[in-house]
PDB file of N, CA and C in Angstrom:
ATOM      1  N   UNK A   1     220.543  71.575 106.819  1.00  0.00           N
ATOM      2  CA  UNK A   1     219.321  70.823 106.581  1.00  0.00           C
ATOM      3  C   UNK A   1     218.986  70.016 107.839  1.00  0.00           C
ATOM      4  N   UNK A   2     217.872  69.935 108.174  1.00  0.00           N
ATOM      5  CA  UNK A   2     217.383  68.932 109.271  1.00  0.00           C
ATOM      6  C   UNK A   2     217.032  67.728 109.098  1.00  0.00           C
ATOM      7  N   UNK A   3     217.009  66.605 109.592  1.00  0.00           N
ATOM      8  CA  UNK A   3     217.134  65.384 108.899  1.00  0.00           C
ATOM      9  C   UNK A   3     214.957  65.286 109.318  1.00  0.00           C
ATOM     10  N   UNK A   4     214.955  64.301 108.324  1.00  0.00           N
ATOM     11  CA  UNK A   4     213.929  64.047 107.978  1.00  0.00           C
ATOM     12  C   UNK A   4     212.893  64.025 108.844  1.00  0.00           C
ATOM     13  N   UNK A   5     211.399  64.097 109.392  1.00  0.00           N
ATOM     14  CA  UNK A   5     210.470  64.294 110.443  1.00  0.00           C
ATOM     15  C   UNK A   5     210.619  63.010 110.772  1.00  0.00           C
ATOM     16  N   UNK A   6     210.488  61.666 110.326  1.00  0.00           N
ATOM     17  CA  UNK A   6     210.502  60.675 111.077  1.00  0.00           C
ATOM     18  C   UNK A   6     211.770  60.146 111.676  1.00  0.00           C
ATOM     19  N   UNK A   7     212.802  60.545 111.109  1.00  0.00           N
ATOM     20  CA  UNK A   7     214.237  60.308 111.504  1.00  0.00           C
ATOM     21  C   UNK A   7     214.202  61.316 112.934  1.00  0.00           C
ATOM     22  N   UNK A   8     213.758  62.317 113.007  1.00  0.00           N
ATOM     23  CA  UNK A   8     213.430  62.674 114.425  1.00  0.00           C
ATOM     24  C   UNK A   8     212.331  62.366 114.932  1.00  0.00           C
ATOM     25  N   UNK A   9     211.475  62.140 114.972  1.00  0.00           N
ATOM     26  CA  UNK A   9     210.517  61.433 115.401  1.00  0.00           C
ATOM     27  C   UNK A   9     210.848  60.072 116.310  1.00  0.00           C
ATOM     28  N   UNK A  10     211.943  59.557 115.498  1.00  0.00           N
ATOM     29  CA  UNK A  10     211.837  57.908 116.017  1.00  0.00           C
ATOM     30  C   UNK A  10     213.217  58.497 117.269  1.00  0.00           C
ATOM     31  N   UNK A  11     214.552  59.329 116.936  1.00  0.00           N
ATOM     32  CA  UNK A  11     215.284  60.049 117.519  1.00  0.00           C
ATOM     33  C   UNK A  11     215.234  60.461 118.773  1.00  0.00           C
ATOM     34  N   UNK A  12     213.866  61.088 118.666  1.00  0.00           N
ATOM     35  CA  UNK A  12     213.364  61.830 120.085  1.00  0.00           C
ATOM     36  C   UNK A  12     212.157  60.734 121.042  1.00  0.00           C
ATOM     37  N   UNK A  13     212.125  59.622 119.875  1.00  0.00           N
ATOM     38  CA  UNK A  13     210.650  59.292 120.734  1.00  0.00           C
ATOM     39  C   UNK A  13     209.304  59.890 120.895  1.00  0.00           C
ATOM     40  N   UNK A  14     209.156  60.759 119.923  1.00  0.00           N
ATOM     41  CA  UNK A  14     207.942  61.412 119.530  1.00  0.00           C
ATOM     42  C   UNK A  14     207.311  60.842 118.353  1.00  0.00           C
ATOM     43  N   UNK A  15     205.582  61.523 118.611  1.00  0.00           N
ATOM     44  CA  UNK A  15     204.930  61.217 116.920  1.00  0.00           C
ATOM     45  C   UNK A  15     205.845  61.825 116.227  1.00  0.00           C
ATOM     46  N   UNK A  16     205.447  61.767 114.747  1.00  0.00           N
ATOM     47  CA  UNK A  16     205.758  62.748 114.125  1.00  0.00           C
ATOM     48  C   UNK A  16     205.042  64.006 113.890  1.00  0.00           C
ATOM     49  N   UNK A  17     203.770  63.872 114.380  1.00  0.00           N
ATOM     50  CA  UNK A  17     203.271  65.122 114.435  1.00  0.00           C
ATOM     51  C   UNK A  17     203.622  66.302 115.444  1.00  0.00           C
ATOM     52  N   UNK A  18     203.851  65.868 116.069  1.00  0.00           N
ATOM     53  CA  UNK A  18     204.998  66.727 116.621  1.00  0.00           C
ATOM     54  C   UNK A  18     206.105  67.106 116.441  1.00  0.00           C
ATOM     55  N   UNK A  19     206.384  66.329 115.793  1.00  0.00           N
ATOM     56  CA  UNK A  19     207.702  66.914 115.069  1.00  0.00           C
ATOM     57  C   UNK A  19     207.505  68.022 113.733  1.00  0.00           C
ATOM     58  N   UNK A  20     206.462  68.157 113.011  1.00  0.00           N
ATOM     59  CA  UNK A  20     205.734  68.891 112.563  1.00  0.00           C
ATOM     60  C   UNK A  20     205.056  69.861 112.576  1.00  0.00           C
ATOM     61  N   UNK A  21     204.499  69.960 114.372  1.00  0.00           N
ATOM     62  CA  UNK A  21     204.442  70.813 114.960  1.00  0.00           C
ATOM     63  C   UNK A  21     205.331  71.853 115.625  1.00  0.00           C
ATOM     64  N   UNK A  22     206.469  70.841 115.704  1.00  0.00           N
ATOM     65  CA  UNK A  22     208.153  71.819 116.339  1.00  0.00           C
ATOM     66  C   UNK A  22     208.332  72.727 114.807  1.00  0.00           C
ATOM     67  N   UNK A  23     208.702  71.855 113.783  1.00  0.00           N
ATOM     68  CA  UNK A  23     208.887  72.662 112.483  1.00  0.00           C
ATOM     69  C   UNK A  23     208.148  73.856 112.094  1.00  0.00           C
ATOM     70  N   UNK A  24     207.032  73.551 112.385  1.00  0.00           N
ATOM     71  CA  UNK A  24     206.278  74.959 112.094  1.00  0.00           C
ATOM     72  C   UNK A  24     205.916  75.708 112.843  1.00  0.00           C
ATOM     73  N   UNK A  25     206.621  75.336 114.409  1.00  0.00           N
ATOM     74  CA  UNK A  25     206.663  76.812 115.108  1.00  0.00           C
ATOM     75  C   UNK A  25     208.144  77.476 114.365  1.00  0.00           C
ATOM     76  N   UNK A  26     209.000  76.471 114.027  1.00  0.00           N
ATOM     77  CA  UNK A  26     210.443  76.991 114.066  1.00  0.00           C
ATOM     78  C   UNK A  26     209.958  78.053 112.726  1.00  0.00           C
ATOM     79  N   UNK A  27     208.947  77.606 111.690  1.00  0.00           N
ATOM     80  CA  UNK A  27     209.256  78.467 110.907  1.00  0.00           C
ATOM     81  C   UNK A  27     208.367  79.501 111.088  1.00  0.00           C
ATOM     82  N   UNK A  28     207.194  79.412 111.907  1.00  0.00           N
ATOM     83  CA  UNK A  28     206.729  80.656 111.879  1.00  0.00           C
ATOM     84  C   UNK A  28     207.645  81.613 112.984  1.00  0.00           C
ATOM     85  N   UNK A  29     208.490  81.233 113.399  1.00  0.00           N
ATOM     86  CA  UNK A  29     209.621  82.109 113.796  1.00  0.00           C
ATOM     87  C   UNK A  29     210.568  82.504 112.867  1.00  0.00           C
ATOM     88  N   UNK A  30     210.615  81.992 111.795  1.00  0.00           N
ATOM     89  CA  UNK A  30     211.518  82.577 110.980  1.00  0.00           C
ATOM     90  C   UNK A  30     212.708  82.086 111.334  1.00  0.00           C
ATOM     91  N   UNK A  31     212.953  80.915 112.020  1.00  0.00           N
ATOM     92  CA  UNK A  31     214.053  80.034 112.477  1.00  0.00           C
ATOM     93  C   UNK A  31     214.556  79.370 111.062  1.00  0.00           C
ATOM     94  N   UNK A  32     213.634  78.616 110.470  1.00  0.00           N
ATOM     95  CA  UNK A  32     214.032  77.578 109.204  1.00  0.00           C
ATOM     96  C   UNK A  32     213.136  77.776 108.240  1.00  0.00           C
ATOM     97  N   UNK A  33     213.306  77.641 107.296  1.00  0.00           N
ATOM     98  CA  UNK A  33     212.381  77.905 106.254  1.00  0.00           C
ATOM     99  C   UNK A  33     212.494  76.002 105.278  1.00  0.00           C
ATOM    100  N   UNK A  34     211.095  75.993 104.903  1.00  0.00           N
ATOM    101  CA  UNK A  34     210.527  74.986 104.589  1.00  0.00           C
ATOM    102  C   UNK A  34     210.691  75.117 102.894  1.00  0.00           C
ATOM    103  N   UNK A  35     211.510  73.610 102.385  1.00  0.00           N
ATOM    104  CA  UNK A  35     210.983  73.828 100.983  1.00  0.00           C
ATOM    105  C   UNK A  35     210.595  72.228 100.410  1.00  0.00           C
ATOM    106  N   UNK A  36     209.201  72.278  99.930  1.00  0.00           N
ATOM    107  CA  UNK A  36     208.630  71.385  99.678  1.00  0.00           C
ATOM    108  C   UNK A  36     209.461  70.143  98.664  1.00  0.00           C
ATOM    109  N   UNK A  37     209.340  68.891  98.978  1.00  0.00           N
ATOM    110  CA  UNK A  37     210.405  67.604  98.479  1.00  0.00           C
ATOM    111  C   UNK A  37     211.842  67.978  99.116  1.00  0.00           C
ATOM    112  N   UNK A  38     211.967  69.049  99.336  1.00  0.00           N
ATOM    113  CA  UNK A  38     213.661  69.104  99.690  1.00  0.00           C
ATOM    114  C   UNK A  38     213.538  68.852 101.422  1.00  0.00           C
ATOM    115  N   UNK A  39     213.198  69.257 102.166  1.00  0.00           N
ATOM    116  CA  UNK A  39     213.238  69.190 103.321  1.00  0.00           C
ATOM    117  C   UNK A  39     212.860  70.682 104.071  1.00  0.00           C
ATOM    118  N   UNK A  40     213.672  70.603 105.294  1.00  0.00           N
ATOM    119  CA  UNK A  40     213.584  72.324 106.471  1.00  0.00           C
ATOM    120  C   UNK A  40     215.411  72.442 106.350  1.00  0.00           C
ATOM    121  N   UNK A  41     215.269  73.827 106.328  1.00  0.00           N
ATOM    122  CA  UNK A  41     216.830  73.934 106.892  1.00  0.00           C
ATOM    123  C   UNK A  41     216.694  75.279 107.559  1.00  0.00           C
ATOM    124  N   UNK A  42     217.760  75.215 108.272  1.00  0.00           N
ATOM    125  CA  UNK A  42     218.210  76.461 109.391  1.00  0.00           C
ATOM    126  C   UNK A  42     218.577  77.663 108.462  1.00  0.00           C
ATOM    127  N   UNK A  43     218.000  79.229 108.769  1.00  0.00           N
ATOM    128  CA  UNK A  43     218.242  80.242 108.229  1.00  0.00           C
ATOM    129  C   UNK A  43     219.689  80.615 107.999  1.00  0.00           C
ATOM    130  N   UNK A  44     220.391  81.126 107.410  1.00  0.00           N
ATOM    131  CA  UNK A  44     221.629  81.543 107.320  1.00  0.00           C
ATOM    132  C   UNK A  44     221.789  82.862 108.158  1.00  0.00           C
ATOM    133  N   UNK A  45     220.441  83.264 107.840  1.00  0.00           N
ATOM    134  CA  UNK A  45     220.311  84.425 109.100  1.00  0.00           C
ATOM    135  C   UNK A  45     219.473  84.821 110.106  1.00  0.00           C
ATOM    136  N   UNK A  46     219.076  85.819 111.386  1.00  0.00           N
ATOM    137  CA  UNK A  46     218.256  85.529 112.018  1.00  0.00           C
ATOM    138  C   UNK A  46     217.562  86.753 111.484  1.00  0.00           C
ATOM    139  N   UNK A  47     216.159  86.374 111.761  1.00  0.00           N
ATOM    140  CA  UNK A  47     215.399  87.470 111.333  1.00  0.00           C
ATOM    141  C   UNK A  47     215.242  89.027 112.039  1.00  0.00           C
ATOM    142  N   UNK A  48     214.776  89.695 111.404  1.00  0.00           N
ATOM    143  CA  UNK A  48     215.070  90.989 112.301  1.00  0.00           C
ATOM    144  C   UNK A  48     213.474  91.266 113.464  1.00  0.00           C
ATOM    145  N   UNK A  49     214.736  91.511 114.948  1.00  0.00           N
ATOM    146  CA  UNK A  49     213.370  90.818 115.676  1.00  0.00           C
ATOM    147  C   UNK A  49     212.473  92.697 116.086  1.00  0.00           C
ATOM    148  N   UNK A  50     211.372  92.325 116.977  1.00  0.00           N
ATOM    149  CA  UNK A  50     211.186  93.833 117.336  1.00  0.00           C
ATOM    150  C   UNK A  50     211.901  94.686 118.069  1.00  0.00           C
ATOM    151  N   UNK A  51     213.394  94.696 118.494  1.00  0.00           N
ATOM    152  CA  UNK A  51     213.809  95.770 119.330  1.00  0.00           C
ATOM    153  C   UNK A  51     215.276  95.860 118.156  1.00  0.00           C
ATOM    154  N   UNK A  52     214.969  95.529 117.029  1.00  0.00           N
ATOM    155  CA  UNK A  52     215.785  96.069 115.480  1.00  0.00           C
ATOM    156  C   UNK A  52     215.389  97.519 115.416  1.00  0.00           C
ATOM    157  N   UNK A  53     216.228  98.079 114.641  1.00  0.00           N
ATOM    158  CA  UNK A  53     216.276  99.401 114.479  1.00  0.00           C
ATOM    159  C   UNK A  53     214.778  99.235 113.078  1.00  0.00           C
ATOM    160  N   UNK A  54     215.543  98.532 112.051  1.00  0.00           N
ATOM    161  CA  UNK A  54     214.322  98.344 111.053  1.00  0.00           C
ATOM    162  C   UNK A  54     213.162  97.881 111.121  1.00  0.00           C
ATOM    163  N   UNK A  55     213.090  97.163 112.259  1.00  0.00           N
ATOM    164  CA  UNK A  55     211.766  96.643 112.537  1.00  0.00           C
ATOM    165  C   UNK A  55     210.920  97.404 113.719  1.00  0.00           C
ATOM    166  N   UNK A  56     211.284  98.894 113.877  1.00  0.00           N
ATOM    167  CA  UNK A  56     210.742  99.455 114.796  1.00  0.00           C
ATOM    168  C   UNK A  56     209.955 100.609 114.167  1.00  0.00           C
ATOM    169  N   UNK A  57     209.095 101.047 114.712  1.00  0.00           N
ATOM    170  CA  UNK A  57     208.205 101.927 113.594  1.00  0.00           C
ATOM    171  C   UNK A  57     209.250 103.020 114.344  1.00  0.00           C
ATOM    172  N   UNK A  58     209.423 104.549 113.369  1.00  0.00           N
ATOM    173  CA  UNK A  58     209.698 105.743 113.737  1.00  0.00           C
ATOM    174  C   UNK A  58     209.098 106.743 114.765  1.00  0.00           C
ATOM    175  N   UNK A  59     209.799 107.094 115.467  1.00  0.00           N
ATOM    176  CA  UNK A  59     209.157 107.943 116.439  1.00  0.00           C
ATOM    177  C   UNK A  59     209.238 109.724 115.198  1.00  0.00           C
ATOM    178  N   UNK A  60     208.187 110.335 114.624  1.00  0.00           N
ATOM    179  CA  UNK A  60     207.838 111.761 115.008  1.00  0.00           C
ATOM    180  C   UNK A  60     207.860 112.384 115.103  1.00  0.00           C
TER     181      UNK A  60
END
């Protein structure tokens, strides 16, 4: 789990909108996934990227 946006916020010396903004690049990477009242936490796994066997379309 990641500790709270303003607990990093005040941490790093940033808004918190930025810190909000870090979070939701992390998750549109598929880094952490977001669950609403609970917090962000780190994937257990990494997602499958494009040079995956499954994530590559078939050659033909």
């Amino acid at each position: 789990m990641l500790p709270a946006e303003r607990d990093l916020a005040e941490q790093y010396g940033v808004a918190v909108n930025t810190v909000r903004r870090a979070v939701r690049n992390l998750r549109d990477q598929g880094l952490v996934i977001t669950v609403p009242v609970k917090g962000a936490f780190v994937r257990a796994e990494q997602p499958p990227t494009d040079d995956t066997p499954e994530a590559s379309p078939t050659a033909d």
